[in-house]
PDB file of N, CA and C in Angstrom:
ATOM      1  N   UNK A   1     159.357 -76.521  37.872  1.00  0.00           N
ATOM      2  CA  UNK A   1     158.941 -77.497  36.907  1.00  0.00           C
ATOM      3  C   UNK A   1     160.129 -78.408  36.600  1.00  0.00           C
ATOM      4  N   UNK A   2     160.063 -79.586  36.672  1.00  0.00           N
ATOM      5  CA  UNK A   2     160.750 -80.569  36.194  1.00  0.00           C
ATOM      6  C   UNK A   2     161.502 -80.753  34.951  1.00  0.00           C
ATOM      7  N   UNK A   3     162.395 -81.197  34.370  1.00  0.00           N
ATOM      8  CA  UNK A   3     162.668 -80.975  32.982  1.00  0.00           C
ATOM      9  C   UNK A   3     162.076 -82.147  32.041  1.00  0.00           C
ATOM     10  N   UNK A   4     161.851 -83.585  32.887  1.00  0.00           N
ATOM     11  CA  UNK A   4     160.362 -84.204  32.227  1.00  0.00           C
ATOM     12  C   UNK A   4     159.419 -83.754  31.816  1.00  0.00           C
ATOM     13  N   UNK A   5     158.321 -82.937  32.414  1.00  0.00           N
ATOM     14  CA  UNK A   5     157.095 -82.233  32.355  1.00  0.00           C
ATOM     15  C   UNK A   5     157.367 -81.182  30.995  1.00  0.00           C
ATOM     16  N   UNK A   6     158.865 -80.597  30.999  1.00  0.00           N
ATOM     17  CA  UNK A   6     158.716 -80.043  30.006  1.00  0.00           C
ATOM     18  C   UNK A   6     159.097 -80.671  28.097  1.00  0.00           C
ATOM     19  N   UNK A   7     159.390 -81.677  28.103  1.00  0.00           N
ATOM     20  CA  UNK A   7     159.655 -82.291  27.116  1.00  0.00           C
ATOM     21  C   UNK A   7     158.618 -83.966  26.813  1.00  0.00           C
ATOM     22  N   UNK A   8     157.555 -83.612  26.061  1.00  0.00           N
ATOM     23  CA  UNK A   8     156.684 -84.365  25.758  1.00  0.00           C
ATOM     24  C   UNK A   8     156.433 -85.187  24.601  1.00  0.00           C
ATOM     25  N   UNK A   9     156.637 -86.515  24.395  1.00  0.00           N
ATOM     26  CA  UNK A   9     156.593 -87.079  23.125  1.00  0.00           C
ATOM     27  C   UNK A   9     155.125 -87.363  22.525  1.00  0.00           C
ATOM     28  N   UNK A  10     155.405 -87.212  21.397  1.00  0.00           N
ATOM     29  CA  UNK A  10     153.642 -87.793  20.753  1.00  0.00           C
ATOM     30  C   UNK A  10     154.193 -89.017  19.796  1.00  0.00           C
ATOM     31  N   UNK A  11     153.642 -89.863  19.663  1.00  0.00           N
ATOM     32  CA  UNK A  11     153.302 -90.617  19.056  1.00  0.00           C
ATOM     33  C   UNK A  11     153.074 -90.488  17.747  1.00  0.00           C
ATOM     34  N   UNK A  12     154.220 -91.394  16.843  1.00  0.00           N
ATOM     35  CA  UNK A  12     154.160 -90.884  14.976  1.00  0.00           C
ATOM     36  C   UNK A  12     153.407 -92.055  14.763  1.00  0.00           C
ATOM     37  N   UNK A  13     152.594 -91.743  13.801  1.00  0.00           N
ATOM     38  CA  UNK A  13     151.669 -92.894  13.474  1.00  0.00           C
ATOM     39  C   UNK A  13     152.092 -92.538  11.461  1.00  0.00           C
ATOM     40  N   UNK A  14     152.901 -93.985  10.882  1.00  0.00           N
ATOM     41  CA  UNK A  14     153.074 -93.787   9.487  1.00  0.00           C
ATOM     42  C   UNK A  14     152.213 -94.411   8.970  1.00  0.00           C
ATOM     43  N   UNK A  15     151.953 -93.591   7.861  1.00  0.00           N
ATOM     44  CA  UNK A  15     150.603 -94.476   6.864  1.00  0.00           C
ATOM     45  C   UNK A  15     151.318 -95.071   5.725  1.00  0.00           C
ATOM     46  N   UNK A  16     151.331 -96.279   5.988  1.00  0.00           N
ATOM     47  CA  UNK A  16     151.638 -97.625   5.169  1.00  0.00           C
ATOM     48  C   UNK A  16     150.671 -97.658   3.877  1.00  0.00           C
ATOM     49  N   UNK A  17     151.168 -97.311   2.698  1.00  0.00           N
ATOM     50  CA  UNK A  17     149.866 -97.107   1.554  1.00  0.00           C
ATOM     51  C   UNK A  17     150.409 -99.486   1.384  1.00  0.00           C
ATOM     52  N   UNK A  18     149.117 -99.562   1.145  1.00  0.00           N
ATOM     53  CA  UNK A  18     149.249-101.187   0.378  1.00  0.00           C
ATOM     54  C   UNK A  18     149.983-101.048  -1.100  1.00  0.00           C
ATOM     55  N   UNK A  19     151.005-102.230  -1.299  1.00  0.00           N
ATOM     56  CA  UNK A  19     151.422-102.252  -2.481  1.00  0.00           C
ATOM     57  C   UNK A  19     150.579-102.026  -3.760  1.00  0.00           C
ATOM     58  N   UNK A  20     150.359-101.324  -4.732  1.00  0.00           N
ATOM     59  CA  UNK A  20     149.359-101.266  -5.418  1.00  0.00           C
ATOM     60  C   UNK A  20     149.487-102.471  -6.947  1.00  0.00           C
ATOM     61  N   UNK A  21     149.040-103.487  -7.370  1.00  0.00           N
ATOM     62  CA  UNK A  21     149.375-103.849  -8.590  1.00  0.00           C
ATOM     63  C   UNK A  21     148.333-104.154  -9.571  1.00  0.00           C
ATOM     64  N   UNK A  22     149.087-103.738 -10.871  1.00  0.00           N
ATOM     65  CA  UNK A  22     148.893-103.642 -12.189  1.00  0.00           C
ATOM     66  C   UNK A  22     148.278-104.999 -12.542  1.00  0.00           C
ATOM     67  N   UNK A  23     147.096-104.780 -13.822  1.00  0.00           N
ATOM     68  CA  UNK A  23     146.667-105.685 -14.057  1.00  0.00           C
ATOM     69  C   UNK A  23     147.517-106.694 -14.798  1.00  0.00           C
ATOM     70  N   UNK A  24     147.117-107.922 -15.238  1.00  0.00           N
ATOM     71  CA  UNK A  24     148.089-108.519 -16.507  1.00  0.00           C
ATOM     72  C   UNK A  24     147.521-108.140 -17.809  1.00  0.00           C
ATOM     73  N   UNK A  25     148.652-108.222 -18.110  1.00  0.00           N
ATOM     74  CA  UNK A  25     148.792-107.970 -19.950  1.00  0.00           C
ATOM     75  C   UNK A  25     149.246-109.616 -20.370  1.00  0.00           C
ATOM     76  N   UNK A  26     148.123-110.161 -21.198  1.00  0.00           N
ATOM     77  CA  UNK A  26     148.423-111.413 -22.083  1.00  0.00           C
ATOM     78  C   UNK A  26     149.013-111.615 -23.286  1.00  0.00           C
ATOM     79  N   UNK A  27     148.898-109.959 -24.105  1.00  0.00           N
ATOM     80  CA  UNK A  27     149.411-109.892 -25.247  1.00  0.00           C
ATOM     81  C   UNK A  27     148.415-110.808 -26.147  1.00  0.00           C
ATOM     82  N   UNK A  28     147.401-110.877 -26.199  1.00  0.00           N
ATOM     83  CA  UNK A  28     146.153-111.534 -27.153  1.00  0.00           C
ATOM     84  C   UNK A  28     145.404-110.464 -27.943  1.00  0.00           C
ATOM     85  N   UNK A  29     144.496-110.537 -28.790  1.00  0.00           N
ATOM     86  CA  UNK A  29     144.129-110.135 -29.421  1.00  0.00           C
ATOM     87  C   UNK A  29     143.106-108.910 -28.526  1.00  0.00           C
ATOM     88  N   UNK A  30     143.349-107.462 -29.158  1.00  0.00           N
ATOM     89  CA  UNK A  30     142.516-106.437 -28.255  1.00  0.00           C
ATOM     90  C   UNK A  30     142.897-106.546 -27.108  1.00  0.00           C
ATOM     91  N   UNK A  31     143.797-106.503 -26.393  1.00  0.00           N
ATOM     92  CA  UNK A  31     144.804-105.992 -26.096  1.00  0.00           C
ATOM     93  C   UNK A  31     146.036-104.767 -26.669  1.00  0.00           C
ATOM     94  N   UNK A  32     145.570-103.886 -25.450  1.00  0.00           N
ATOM     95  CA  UNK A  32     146.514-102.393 -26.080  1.00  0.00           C
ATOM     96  C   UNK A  32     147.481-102.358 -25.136  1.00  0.00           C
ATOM     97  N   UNK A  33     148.559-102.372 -25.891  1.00  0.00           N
ATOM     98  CA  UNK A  33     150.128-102.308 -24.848  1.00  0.00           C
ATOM     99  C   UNK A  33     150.312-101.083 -24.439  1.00  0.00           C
ATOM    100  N   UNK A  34     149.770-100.098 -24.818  1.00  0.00           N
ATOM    101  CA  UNK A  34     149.906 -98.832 -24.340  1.00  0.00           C
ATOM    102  C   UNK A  34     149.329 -98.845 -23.590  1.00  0.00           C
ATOM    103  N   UNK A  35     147.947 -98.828 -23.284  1.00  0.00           N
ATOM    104  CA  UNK A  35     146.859 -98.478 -21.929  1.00  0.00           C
ATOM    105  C   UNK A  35     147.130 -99.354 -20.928  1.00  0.00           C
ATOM    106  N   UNK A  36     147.867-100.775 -21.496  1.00  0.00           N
ATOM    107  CA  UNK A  36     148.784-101.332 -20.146  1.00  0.00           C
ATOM    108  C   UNK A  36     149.908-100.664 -19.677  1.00  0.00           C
ATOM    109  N   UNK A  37     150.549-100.230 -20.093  1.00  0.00           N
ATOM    110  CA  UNK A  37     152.049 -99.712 -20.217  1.00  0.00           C
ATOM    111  C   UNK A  37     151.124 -97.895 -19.365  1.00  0.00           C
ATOM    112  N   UNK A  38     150.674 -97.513 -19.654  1.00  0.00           N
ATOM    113  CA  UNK A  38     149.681 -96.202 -19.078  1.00  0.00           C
ATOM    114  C   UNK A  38     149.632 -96.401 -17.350  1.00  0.00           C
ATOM    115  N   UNK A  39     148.550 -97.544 -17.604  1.00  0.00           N
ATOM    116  CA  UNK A  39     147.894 -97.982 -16.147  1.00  0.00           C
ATOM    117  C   UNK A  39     149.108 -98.851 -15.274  1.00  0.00           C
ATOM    118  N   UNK A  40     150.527 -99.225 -15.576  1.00  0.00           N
ATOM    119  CA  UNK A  40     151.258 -99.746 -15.147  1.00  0.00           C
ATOM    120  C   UNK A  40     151.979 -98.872 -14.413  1.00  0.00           C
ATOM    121  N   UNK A  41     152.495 -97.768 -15.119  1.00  0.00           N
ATOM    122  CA  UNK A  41     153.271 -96.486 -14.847  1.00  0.00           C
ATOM    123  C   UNK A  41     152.686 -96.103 -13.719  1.00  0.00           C
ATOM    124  N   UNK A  42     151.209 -95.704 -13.594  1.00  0.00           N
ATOM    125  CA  UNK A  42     150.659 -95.118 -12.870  1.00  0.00           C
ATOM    126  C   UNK A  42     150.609 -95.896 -11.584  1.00  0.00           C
ATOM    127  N   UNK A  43     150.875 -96.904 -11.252  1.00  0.00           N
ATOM    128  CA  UNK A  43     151.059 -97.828 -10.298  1.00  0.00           C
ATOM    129  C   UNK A  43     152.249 -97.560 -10.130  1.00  0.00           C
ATOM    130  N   UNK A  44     153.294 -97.706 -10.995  1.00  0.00           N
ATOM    131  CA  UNK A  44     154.832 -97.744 -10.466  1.00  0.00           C
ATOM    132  C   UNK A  44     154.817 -96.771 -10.041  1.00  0.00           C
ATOM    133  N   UNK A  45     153.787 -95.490 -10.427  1.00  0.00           N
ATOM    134  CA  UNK A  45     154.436 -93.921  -9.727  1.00  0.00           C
ATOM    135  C   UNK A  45     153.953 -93.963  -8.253  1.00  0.00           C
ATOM    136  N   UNK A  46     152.833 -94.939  -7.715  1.00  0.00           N
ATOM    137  CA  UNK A  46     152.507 -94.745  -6.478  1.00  0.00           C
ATOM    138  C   UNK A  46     153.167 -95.605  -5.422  1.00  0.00           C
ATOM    139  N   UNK A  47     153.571 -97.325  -6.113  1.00  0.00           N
ATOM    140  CA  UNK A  47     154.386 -97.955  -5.385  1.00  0.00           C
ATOM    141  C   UNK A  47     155.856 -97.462  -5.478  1.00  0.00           C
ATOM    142  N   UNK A  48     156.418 -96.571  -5.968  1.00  0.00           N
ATOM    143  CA  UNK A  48     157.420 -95.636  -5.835  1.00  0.00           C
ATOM    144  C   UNK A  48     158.990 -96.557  -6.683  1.00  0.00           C
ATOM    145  N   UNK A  49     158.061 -97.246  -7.635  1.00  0.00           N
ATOM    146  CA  UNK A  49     159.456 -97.786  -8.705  1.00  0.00           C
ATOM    147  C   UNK A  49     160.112 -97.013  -9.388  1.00  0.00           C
ATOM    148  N   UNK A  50     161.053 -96.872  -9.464  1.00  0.00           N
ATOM    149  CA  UNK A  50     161.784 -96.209 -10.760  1.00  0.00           C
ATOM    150  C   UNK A  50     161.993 -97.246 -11.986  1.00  0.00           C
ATOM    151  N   UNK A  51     163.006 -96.660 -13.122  1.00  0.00           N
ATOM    152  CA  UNK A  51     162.525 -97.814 -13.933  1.00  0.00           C
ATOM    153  C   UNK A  51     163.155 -98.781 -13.852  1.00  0.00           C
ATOM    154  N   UNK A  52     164.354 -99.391 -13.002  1.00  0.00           N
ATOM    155  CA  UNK A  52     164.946-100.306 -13.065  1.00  0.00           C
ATOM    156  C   UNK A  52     164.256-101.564 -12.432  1.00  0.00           C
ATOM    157  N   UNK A  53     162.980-100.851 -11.259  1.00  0.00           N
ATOM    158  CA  UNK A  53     162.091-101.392 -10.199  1.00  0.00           C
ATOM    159  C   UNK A  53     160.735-102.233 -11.575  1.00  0.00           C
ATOM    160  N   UNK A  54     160.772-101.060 -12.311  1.00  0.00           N
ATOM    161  CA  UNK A  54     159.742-101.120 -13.193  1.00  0.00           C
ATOM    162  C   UNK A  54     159.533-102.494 -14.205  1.00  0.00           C
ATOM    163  N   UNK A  55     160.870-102.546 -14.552  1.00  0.00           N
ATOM    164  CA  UNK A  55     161.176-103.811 -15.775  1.00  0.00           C
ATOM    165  C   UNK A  55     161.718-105.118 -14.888  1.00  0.00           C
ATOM    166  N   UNK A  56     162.313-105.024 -13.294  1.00  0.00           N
ATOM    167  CA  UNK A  56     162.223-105.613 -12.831  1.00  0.00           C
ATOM    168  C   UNK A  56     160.575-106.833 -12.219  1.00  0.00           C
ATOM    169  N   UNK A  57     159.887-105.423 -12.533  1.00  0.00           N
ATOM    170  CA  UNK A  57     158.562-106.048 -12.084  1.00  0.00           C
ATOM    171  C   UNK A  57     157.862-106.581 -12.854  1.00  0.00           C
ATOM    172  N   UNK A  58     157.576-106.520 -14.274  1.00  0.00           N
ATOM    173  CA  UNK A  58     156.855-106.215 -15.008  1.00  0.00           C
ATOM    174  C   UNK A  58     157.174-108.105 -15.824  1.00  0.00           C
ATOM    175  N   UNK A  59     158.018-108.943 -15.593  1.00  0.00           N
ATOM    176  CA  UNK A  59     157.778-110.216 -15.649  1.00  0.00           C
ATOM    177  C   UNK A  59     156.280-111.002 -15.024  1.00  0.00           C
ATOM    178  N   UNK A  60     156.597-109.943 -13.351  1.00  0.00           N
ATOM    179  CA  UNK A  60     155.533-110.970 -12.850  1.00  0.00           C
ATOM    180  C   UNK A  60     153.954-110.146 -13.404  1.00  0.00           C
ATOM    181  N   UNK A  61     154.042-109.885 -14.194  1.00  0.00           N
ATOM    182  CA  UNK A  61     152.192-108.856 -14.792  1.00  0.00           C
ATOM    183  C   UNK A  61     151.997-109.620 -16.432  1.00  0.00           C
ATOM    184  N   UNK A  62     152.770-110.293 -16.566  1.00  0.00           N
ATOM    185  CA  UNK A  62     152.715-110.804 -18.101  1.00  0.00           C
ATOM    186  C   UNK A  62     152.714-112.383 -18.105  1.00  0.00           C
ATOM    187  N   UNK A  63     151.321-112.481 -18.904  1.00  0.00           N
ATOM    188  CA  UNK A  63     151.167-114.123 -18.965  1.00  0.00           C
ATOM    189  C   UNK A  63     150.721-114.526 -20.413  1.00  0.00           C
ATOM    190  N   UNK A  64     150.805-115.690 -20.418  1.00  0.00           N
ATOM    191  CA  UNK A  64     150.505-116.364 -21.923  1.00  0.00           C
ATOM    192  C   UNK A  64     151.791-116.001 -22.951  1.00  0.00           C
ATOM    193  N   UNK A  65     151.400-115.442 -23.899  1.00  0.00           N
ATOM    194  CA  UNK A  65     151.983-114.663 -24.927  1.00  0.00           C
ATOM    195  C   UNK A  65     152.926-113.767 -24.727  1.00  0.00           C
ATOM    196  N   UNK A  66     152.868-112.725 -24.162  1.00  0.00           N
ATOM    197  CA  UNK A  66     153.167-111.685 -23.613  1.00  0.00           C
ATOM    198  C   UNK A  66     154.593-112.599 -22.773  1.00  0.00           C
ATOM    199  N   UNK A  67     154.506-113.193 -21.591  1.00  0.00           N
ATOM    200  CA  UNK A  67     155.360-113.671 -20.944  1.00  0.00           C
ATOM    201  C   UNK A  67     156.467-114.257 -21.616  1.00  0.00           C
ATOM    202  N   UNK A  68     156.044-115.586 -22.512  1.00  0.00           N
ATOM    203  CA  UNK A  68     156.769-116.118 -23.626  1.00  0.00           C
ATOM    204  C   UNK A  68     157.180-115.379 -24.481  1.00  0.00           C
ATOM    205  N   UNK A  69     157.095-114.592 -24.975  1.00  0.00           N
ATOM    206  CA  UNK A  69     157.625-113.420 -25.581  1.00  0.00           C
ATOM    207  C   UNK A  69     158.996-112.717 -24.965  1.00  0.00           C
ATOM    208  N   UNK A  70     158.594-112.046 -23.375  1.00  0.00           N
ATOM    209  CA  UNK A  70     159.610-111.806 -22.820  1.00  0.00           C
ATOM    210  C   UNK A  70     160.828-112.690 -22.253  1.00  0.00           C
ATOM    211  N   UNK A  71     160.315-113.999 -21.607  1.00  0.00           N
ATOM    212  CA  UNK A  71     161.080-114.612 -21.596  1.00  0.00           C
ATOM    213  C   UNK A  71     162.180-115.238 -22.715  1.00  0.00           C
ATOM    214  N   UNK A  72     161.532-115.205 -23.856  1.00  0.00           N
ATOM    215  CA  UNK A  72     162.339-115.510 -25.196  1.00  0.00           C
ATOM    216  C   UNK A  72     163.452-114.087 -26.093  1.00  0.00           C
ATOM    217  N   UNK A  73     162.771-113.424 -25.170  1.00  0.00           N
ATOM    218  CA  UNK A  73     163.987-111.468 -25.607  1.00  0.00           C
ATOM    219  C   UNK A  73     164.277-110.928 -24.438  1.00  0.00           C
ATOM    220  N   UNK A  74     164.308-111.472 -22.750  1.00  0.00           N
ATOM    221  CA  UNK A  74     164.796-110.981 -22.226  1.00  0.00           C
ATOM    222  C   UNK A  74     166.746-110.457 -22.125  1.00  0.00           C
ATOM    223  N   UNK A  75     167.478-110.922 -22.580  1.00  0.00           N
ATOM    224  CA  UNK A  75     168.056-110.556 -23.199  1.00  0.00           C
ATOM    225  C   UNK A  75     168.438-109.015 -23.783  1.00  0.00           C
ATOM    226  N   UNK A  76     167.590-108.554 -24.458  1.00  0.00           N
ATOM    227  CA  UNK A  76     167.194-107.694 -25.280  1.00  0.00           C
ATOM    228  C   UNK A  76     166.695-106.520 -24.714  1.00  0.00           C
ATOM    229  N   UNK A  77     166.245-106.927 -23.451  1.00  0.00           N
ATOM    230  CA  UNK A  77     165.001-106.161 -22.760  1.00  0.00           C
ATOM    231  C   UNK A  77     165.870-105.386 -21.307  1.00  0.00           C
ATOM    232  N   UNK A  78     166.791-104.364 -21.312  1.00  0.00           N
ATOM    233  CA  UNK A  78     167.494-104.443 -20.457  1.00  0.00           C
ATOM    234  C   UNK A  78     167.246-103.038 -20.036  1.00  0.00           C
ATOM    235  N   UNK A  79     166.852-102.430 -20.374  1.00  0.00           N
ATOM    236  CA  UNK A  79     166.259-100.927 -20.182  1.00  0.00           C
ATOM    237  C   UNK A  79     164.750-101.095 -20.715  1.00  0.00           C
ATOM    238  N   UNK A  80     163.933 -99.969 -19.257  1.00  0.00           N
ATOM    239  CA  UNK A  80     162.665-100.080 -19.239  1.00  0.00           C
ATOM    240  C   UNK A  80     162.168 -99.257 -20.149  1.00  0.00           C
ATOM    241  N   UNK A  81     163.261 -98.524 -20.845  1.00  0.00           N
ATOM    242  CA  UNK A  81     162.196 -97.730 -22.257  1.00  0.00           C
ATOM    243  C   UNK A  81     162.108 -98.844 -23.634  1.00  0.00           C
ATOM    244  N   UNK A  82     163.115 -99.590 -23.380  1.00  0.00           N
ATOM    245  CA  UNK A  82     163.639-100.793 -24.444  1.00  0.00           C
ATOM    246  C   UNK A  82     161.958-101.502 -24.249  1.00  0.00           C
ATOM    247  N   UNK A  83     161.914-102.515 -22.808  1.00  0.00           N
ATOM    248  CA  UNK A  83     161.209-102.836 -22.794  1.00  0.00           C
ATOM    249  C   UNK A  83     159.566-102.440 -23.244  1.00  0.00           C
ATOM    250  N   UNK A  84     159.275-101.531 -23.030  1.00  0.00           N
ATOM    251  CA  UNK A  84     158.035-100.264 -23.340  1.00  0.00           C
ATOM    252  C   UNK A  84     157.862-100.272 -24.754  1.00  0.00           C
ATOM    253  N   UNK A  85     158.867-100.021 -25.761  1.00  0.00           N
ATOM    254  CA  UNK A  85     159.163-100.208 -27.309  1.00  0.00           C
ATOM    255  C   UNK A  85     158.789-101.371 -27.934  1.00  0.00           C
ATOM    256  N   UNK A  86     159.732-102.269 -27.327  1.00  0.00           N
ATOM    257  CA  UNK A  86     159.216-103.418 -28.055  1.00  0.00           C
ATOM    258  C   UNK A  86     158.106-104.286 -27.652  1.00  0.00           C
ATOM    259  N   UNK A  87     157.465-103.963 -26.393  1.00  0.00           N
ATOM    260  CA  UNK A  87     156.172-104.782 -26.017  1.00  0.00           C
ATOM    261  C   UNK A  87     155.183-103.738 -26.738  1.00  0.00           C
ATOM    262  N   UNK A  88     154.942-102.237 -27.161  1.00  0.00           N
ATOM    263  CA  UNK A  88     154.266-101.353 -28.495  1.00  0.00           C
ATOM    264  C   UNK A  88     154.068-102.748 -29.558  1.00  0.00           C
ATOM    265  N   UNK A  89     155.690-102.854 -30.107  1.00  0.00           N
ATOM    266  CA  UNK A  89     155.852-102.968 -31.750  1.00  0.00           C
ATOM    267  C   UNK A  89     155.329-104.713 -31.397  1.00  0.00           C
ATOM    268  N   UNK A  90     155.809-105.272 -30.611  1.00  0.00           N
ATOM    269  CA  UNK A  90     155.879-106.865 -31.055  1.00  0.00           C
ATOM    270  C   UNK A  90     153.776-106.896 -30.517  1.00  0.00           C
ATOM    271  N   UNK A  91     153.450-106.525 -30.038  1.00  0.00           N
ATOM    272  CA  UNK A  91     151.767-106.831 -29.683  1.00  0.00           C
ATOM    273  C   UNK A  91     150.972-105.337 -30.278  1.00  0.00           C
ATOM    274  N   UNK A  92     151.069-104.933 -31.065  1.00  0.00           N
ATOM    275  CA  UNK A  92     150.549-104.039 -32.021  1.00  0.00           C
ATOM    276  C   UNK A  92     149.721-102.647 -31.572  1.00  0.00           C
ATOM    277  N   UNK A  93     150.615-101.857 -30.512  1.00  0.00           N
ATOM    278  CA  UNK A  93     150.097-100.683 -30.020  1.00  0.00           C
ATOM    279  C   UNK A  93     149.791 -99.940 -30.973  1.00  0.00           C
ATOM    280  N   UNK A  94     148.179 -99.399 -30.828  1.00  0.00           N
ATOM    281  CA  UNK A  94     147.315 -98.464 -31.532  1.00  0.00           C
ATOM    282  C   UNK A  94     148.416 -97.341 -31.692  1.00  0.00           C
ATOM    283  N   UNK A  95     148.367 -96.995 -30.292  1.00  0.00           N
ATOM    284  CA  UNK A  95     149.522 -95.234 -30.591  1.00  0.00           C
ATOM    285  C   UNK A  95     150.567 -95.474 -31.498  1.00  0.00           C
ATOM    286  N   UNK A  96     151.123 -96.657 -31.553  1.00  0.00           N
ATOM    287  CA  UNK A  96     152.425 -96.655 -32.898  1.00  0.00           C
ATOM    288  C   UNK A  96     151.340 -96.644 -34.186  1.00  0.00           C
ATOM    289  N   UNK A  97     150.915 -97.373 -34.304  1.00  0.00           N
ATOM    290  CA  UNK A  97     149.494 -97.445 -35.463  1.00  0.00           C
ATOM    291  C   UNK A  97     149.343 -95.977 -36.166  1.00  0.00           C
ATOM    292  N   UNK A  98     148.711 -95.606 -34.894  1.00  0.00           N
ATOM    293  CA  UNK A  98     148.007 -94.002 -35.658  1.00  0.00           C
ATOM    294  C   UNK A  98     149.438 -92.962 -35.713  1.00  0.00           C
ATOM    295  N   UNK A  99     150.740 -93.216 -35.251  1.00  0.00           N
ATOM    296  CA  UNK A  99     151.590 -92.496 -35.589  1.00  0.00           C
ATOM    297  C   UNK A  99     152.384 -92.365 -36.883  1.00  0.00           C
ATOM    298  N   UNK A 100     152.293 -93.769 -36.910  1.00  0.00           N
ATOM    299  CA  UNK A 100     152.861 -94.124 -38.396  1.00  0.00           C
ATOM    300  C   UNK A 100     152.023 -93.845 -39.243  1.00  0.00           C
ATOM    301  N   UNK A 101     150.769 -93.488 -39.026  1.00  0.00           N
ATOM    302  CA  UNK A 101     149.675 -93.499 -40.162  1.00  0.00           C
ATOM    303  C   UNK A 101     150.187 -92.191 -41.042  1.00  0.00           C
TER     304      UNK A 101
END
């Protein structure tokens, strides 16, 4: 036997998942920053962000209000738990609501 015949390659086939993205958050009225901030995470955990990926991203998911907002405290906004906090307090997350209650 040949030493070709004995060494056989197969073919790797990688599964490419599609980028997954998050809806926008407008920061308008009824609007919950948490169940955005929820359903965002859960995207960053599959497109494989950590949080620096996270607050990096999270400009392009915010429009109207919400955007102008960040753009006017980015600054401020330099860590993604920072960010998470004050998009709660400044657009009026229920879960801070019923915690403080």
């Amino acid at each position: 036997m040949s030493q070709d015949s004995e060494c056989q390659t197969f073919p790797i086939f990688l599964l490419v998942q599609p980028v997954r993205t998050p809806s926008i958050f407008h920061g308008e009225a009824g609007d919950d920053p948490s169940r955005w901030l929820k359903e965002y995470e859960r995207i960053a955990k599959i497109n494989l962000w950590d949080d620096t990926m996270c607050l990096a991203n999270a400009y392009f998911f915010l429009k109207g209000t919400a955007r102008l907002w960040y753009e006017n405290n980015e600054e401020n906004l330099s860590f993604w738990e920072k960010f998470q906090q004050q998009l709660k307090i400044v657009f009026g997350s229920t879960e801070l609501i019923h915690k403080t209650s």
